[in-house]
Protein backbone atom coordinates (compact mmCIF):
# COMPACT_ATOMS: atom_id res chain seq x y z
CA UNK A 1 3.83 -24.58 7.54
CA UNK A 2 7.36 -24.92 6.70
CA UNK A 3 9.35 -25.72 9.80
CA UNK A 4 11.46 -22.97 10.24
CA UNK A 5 8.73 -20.49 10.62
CA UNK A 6 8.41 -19.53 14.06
CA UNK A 7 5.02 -20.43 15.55
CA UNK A 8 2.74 -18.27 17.41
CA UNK A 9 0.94 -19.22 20.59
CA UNK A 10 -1.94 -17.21 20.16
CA UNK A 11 -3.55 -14.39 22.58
CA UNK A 12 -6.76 -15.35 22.60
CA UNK A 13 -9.17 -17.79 22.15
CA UNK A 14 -10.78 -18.73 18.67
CA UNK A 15 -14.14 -19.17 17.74
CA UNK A 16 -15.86 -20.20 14.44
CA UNK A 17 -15.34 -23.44 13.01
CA UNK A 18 -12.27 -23.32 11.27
CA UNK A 19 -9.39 -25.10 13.41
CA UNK A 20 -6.50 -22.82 14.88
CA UNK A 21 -4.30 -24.63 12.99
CA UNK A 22 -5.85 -24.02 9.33
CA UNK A 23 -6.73 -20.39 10.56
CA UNK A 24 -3.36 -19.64 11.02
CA UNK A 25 -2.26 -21.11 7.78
CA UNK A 26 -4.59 -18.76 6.12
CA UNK A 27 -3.94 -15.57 7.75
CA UNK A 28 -0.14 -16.59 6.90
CA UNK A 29 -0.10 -16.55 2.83
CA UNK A 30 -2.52 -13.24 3.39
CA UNK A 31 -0.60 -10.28 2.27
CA UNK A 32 0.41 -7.63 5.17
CA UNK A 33 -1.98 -4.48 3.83
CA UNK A 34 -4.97 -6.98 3.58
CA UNK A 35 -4.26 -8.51 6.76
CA UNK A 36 -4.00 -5.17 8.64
CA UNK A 37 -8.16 -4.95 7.31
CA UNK A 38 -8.52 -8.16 8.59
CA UNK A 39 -7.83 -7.36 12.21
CA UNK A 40 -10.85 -5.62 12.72
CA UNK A 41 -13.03 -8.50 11.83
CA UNK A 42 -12.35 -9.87 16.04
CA UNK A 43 -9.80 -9.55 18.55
CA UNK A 44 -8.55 -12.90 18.54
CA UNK A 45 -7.49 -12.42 14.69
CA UNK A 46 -5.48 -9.38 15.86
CA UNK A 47 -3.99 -10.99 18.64
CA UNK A 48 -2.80 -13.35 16.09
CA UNK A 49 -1.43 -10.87 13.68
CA UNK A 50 0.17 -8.88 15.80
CA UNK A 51 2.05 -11.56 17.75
CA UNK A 52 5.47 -10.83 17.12
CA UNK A 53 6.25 -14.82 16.26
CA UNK A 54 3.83 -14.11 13.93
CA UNK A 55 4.94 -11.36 11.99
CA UNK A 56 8.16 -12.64 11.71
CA UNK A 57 6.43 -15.87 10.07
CA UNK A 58 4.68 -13.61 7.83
CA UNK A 59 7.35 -11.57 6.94
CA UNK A 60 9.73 -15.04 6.24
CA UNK A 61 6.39 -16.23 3.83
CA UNK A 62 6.77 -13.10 2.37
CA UNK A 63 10.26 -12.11 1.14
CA UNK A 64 9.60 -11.01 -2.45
CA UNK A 65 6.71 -8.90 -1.22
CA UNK A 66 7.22 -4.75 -2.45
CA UNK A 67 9.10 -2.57 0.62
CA UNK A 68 8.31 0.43 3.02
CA UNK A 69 9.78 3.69 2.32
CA UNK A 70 10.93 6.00 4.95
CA UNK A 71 10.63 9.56 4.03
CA UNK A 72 11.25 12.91 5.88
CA UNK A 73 8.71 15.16 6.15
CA UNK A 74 7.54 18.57 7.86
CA UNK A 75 4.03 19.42 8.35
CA UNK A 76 2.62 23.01 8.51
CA UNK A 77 2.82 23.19 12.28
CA UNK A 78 6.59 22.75 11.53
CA UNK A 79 6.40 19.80 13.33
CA UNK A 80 8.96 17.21 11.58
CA UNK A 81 8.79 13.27 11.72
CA UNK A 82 9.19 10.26 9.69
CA UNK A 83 6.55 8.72 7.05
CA UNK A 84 6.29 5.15 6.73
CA UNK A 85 4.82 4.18 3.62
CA UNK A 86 4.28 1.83 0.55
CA UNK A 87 5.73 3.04 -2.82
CA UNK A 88 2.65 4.31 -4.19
CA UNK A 89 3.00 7.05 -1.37
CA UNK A 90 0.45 5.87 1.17
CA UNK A 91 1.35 6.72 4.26
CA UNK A 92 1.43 3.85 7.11
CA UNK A 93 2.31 5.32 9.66
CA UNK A 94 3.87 8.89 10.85
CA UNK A 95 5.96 9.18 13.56
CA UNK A 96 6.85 12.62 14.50
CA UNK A 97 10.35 12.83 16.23
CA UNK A 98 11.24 15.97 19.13
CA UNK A 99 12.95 18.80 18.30
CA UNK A 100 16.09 20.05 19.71
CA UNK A 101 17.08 22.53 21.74
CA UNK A 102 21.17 23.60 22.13
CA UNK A 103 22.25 25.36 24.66
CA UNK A 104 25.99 27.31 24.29
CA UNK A 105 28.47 27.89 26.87
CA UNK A 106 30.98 30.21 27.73
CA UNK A 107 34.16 28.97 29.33
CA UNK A 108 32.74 30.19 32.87
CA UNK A 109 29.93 27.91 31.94
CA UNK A 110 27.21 30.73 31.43
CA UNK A 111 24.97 30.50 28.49
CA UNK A 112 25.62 33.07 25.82
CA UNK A 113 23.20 31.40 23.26
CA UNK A 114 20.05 29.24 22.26
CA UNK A 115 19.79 27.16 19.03
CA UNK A 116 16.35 25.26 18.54
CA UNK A 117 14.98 23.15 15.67
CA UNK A 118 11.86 25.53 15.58
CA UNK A 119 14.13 28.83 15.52
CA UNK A 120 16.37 27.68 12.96
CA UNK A 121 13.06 26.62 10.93
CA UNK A 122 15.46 23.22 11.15
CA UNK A 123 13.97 19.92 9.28
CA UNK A 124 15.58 16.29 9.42
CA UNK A 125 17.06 13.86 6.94
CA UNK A 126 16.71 10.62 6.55
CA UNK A 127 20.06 8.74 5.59
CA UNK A 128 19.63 6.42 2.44
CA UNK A 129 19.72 2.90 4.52
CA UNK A 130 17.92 -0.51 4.53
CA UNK A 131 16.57 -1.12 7.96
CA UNK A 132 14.14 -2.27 10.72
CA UNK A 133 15.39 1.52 12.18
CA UNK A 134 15.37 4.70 10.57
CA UNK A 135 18.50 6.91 10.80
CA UNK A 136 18.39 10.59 10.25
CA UNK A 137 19.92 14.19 10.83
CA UNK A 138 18.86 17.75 10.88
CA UNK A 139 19.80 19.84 7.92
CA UNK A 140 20.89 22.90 10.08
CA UNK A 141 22.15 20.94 13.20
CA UNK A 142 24.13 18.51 11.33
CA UNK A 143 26.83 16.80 13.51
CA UNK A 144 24.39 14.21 15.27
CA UNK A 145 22.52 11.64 14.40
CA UNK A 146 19.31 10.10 15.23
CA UNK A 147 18.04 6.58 15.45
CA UNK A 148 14.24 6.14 15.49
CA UNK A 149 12.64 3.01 16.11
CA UNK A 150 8.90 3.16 14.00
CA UNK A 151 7.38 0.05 16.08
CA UNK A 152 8.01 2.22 19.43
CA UNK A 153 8.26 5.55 18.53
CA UNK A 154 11.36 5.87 20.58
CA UNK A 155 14.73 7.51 19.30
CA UNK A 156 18.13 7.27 20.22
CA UNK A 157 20.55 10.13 19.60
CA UNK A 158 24.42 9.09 19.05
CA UNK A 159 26.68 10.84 20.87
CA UNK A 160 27.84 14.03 19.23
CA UNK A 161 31.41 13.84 20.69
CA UNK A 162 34.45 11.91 19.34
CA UNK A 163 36.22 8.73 20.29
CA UNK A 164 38.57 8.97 23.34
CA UNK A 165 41.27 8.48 20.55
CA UNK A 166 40.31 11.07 18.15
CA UNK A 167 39.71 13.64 21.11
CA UNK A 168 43.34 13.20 22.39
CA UNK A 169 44.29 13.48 18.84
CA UNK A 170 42.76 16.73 18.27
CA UNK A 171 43.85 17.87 21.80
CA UNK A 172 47.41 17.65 21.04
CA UNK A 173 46.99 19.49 17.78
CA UNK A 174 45.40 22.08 19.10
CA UNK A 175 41.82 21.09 16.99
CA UNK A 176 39.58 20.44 19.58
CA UNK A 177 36.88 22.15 17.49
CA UNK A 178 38.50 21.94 14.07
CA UNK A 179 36.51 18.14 13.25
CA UNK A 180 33.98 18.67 10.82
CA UNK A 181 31.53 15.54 10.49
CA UNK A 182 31.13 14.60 6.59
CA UNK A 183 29.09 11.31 6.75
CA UNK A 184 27.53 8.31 8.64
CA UNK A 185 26.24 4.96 7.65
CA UNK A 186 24.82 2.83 8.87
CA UNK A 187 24.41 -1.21 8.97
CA UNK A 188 23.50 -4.34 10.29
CA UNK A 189 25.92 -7.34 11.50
CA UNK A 190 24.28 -10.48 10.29
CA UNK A 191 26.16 -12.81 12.42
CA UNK A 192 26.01 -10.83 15.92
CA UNK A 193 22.38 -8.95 14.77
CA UNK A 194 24.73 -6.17 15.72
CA UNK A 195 23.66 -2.27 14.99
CA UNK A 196 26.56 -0.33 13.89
CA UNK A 197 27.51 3.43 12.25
CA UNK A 198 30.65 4.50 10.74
CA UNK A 199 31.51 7.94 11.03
CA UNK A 200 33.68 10.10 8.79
CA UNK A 201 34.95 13.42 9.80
CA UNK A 202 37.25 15.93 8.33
CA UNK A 203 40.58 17.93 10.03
CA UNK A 204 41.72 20.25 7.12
CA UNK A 205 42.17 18.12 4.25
CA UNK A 206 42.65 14.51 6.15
CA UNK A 207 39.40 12.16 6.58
CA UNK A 208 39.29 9.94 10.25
CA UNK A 209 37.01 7.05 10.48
CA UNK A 210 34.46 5.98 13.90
CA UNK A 211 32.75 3.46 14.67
CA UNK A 212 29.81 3.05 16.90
CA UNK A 213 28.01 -0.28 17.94
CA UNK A 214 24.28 0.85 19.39
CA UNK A 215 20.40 -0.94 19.44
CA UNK A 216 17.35 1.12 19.50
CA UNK A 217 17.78 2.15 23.09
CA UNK A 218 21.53 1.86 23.99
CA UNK A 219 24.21 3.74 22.38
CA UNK A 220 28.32 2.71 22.83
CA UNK A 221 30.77 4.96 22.52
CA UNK A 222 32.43 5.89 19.27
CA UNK A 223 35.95 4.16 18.97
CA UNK A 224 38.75 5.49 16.28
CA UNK A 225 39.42 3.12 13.40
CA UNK A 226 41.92 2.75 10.69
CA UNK A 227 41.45 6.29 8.50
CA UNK A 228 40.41 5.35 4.96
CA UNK A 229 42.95 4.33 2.34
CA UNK A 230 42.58 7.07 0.11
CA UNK A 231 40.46 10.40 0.15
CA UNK A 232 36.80 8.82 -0.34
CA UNK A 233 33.47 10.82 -1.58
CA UNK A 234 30.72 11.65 1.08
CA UNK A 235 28.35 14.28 0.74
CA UNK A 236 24.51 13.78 -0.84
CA UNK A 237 26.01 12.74 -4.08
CA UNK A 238 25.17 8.96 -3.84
CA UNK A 239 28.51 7.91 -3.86
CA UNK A 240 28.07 5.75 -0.68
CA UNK A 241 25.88 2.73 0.08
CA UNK A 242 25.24 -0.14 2.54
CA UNK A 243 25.10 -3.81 0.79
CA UNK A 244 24.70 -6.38 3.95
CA UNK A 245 27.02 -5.90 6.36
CA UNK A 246 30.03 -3.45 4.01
CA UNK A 247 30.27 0.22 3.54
CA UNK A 248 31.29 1.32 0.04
CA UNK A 249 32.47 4.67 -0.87
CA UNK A 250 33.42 6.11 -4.28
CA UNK A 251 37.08 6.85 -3.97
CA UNK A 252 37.92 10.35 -5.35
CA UNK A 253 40.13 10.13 -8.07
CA UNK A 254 39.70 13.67 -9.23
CA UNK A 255 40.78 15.44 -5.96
CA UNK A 256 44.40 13.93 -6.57
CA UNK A 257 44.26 14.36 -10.34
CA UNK A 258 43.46 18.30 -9.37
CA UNK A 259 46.44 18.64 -6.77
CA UNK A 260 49.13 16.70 -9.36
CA UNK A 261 47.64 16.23 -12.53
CA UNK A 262 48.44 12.64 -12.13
CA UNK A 263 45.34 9.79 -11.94
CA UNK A 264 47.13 8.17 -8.66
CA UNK A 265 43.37 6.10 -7.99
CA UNK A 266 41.83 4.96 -10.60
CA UNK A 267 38.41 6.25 -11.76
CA UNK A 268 35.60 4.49 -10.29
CA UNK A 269 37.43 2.82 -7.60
CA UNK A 270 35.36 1.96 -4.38
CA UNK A 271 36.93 1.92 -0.81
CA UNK A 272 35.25 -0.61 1.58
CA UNK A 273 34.44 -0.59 5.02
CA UNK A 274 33.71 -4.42 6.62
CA UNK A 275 31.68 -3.10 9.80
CA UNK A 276 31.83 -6.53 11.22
CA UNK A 277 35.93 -6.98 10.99
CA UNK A 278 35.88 -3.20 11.16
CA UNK A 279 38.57 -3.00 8.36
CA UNK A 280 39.04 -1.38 5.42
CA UNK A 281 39.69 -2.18 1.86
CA UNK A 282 39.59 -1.05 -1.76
CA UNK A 283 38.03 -3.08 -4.59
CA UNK A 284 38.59 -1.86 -8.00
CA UNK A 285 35.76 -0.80 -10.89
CA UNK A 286 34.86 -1.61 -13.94
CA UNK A 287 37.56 -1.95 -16.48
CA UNK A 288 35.41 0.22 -19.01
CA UNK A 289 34.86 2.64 -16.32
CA UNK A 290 38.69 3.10 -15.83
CA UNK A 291 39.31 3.77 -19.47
CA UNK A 292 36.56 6.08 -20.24
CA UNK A 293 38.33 9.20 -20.36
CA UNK A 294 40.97 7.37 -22.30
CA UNK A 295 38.81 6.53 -24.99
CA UNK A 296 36.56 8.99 -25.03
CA UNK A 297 38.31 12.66 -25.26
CA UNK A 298 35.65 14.81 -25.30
CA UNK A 299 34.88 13.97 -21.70
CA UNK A 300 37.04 15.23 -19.02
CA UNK A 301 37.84 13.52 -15.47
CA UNK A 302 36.04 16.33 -13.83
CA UNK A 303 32.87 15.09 -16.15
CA UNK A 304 33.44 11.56 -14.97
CA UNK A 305 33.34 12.42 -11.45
CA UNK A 306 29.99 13.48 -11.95
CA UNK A 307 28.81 10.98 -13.66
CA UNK A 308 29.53 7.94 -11.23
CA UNK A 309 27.36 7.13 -8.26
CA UNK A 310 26.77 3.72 -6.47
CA UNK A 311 23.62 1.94 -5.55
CA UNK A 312 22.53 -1.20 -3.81
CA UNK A 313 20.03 -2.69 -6.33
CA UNK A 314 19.03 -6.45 -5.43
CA UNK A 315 21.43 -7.09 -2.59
CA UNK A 316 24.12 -6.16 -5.29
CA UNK A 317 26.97 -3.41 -5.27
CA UNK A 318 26.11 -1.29 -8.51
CA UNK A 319 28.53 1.74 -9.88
CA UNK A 320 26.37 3.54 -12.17
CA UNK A 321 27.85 5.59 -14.43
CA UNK A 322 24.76 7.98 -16.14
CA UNK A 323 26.79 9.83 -19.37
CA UNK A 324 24.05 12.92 -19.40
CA UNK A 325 21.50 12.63 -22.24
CA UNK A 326 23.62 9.50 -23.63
CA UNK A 327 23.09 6.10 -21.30
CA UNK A 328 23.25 4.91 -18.10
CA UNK A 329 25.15 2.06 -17.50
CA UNK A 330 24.60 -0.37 -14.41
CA UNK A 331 27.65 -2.41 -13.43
CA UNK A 332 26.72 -5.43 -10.96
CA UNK A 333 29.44 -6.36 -8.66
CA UNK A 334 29.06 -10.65 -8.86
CA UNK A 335 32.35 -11.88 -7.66
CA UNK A 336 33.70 -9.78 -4.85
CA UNK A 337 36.88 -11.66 -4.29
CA UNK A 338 37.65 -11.32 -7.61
CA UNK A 339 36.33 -8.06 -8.67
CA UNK A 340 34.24 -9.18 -11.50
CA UNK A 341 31.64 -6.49 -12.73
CA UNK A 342 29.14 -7.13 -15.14
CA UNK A 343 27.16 -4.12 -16.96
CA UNK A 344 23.66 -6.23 -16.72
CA UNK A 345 21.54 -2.58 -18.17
CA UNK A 346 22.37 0.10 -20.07
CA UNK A 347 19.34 2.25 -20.21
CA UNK A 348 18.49 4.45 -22.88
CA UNK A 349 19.25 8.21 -23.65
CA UNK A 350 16.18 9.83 -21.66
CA UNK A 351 17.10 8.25 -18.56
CA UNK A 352 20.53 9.55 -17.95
CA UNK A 353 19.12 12.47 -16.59
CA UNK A 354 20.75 14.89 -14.23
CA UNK A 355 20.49 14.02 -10.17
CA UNK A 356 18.27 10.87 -11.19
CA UNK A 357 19.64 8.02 -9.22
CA UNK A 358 18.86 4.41 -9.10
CA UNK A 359 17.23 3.61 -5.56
CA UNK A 360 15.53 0.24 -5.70
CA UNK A 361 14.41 -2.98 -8.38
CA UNK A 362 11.92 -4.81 -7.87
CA UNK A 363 11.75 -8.69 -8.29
CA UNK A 364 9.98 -7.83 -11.66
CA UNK A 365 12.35 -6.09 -12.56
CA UNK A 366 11.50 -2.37 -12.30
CA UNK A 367 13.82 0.50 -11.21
CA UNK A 368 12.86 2.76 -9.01
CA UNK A 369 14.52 6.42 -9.34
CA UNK A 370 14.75 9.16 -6.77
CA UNK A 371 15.59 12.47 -8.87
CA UNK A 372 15.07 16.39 -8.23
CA UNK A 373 13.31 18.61 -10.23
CA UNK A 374 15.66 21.64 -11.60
CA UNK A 375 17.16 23.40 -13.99
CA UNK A 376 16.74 20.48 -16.49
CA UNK A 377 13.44 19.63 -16.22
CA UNK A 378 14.59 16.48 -15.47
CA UNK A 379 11.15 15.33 -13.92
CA UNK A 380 7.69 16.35 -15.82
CA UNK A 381 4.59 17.39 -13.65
CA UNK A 382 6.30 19.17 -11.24
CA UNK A 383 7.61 22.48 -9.34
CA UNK A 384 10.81 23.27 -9.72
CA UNK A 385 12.86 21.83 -6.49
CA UNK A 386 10.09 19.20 -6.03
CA UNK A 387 11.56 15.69 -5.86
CA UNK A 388 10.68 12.59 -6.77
CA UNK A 389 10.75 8.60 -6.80
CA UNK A 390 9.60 7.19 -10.34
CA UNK A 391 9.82 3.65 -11.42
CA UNK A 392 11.05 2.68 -15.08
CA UNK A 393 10.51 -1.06 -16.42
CA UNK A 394 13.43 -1.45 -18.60
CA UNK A 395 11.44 -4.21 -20.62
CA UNK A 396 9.46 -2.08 -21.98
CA UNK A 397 11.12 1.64 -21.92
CA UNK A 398 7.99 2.98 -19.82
CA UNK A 399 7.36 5.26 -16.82
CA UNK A 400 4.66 4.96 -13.80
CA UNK A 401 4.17 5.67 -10.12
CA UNK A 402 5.41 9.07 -9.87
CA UNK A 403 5.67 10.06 -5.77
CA UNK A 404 6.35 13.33 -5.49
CA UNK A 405 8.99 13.71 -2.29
CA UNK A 406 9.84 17.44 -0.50
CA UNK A 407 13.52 15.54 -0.84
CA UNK A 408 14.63 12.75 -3.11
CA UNK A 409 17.75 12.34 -0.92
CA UNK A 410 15.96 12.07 2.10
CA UNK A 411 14.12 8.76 1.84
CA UNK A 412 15.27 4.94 3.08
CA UNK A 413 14.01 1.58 3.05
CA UNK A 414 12.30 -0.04 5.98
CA UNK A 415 12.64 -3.75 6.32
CA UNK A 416 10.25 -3.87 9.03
CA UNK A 417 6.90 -5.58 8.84
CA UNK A 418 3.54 -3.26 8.29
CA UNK A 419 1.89 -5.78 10.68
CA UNK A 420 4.02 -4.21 13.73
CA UNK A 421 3.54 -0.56 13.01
């Protein structure tokens, strides 16, 4: 056992003839879905693999081992929760998560209306994140956000109002209602094993940043940060992601182009939020990227908009740039301090499909895709509206494990073990 594996003291005692010692070596370099089998052989062996030292043993043995998804879903009781599951769809464990129930004031203080989850036929979200906690909103109810812990069950709702900042801010200008929330993401400080989210919200035209530090049963308070350097994309477009411990966001060149017909940003630059220094920056794409409109006049800066997204594929920063029914190019980010991008794919014509993006790779080297289902047809098999996560092995141009999702962009990775759930 290497030495900086945690060791368990085990639960109970152990019978049989194999020593503790070799038993536990054994059960270690099992795989988590066998092992789970294996606890019903005594309850000594699930003592043992459930022992938190354990797990976290198990899960150090096994780092390359496939992820958890965590995917929204909504029965037909209504009743709506997340799914924790492998990536051929079978499910782990669900967790179904409480509804919620709004109750609006008059200035006398009198109710004058009722908004539930289960009147407004309301279902949740999960944001795309890489986690031992699941973050999500509702679709209809929008302007909070949840964090649910799957080990416990419990969930921990951030506090809908605004720094003390932000609500002096909007106070003076007479706005106290006019701050629209865009976006939240959310991360994990390696150094401090810190939670945190960063909020963006709109007044008018002008994006304001938040920050939150929280664990899975105490929230903070939001405090106002720096407002981002430039207008940045939010939305359900993929155009922000969580590598370690930064927050990237396309920055959107286009809006500026529209209002002057001058490129003031440059296409496919990325603004970038540190959540441990809590500071902004802006890091600058791929050369090619910059230039494609240049060099290529039948495209349009509009077109280019939609055609960049970002992903976080093997602890990398990748801007992928899908030209529709042409390629799909994946530029790695390798040298952060010095901006280096390197386009390591550039996938063939019938992946650049429409609302297909790049979710996860494997160590073998598969990419998995979330898309939708629409007016393209850009996913065979199913409805129309149904989504989807598909995996592609670019070494040999094929296809398999098609899950079929009620939302592509509703789905996140779960870091935590199987053995604890």
């Amino acid at each position: 056992m290497s030495s900086s594996e945690p060791r368990p003291r085990p639960a109970a005692s152990f019978s049989g003839d194999l020593p503790e010692d070799a038993l536990y070596e054994v059960l270690l370099r099992i795989p988590a879905k066998e092992l789970c089998r294996l606890r019903a052989v005594c309850p000594a062996w699930r003592a043992l693999t459930s022992d938190p030292p354990f797990v976290a043993a198990h899960m150090s043995r096994h780092r390359t081992a496939a992820p958890l998804l965590a995917i929204a879903y909504r029965d037909d009781s209504e009743v709506n929760g997340v799914a924790i599951s492998d990536l051929s769809g079978n499910v782990v464990r669900r967790i179904p998560v409480t509804g919620y129930e709004i109750v609006m004031v008059n200035q006398s203080g009198d109710a004058v209306r009722r908004i539930s989850s289960k009147d407004e036929h309301d279902s949740i979200r999960v944001v795309r994140s890489r986690l031992d906690l699941v973050c999500f909103h509702w679709n209809v109810y929008s302007r909070t956000f949840w964090v649910l812990n799957p080990v416990t069950g419990a969930t921990l709702d951030l506090p809908m109002g605004h720094s003390k900042e932000l609500e002096h801010e909007l106070e003076v200008q007479g706005r106290k209602w006019g701050c629209h929330v865009e976006w939240c993401a959310f991360g994990k400080v390696s150094s401090t094993r810190e939670y945190k989210a960063l909020r963006i919200c709109s007044i008018r035209d002008r994006q304001v940043c938040e920050v939150i530090t929280f664990d899975d049963t105490n929230h903070g308070s939001w405090r106002r940060k720096q407002d981002p350097p430039s207008r940045i994309c939010t939305g359900l477009q993929m155009r922000c992601v969580v590598v370690d411990e930064v927050v990237y966001f396309l920055m959107d060149f286009h809006y500026t182009y529209f209002e002057t017909g001058v490129i003031a940003i440059e296409p496919g630059s990325i603004a970038s939020f540190n959540l441990e220094k809590e500071e902004w920056g802006v890091l600058p794409g791929p050369e090619q990227v910059k230039r494609f409109v240049q060099e290529n006049k039948k495209y349009s800066y509009s077109q280019l908009e939609l055609q960049l997204s970002l992903a976080e594929l093997n602890g990398c920063l990748v801007v992928v740039h899908n030209i529709h029914k042409v390629s799909m190019d994946l530029w790695f980010l390798t040298d952060f301090e010095k901006g280096i991008w390197v386009k390591k794919y550039s996938l063939p014509s019938h992946v650049a499909r429409l609302f297909w993006y790049p979710f996860l790779m494997l160590d073998d080297g598969r990419i998995f895709f979330s898309g939708m289902d629409g007016l393209e047809g850009l996913l065979t098999g199913g409805k129309e509206g149904e989504g989807f996560l598909q995996s592609y092995d670019p070494r040999n141009d094929t296809y398999a494990d098609e899950l079929e999702l009620r939302d592509p962009r509703s789905i996140g990775i779960y870091t935590g073990s199987v053995l604890s759930l």
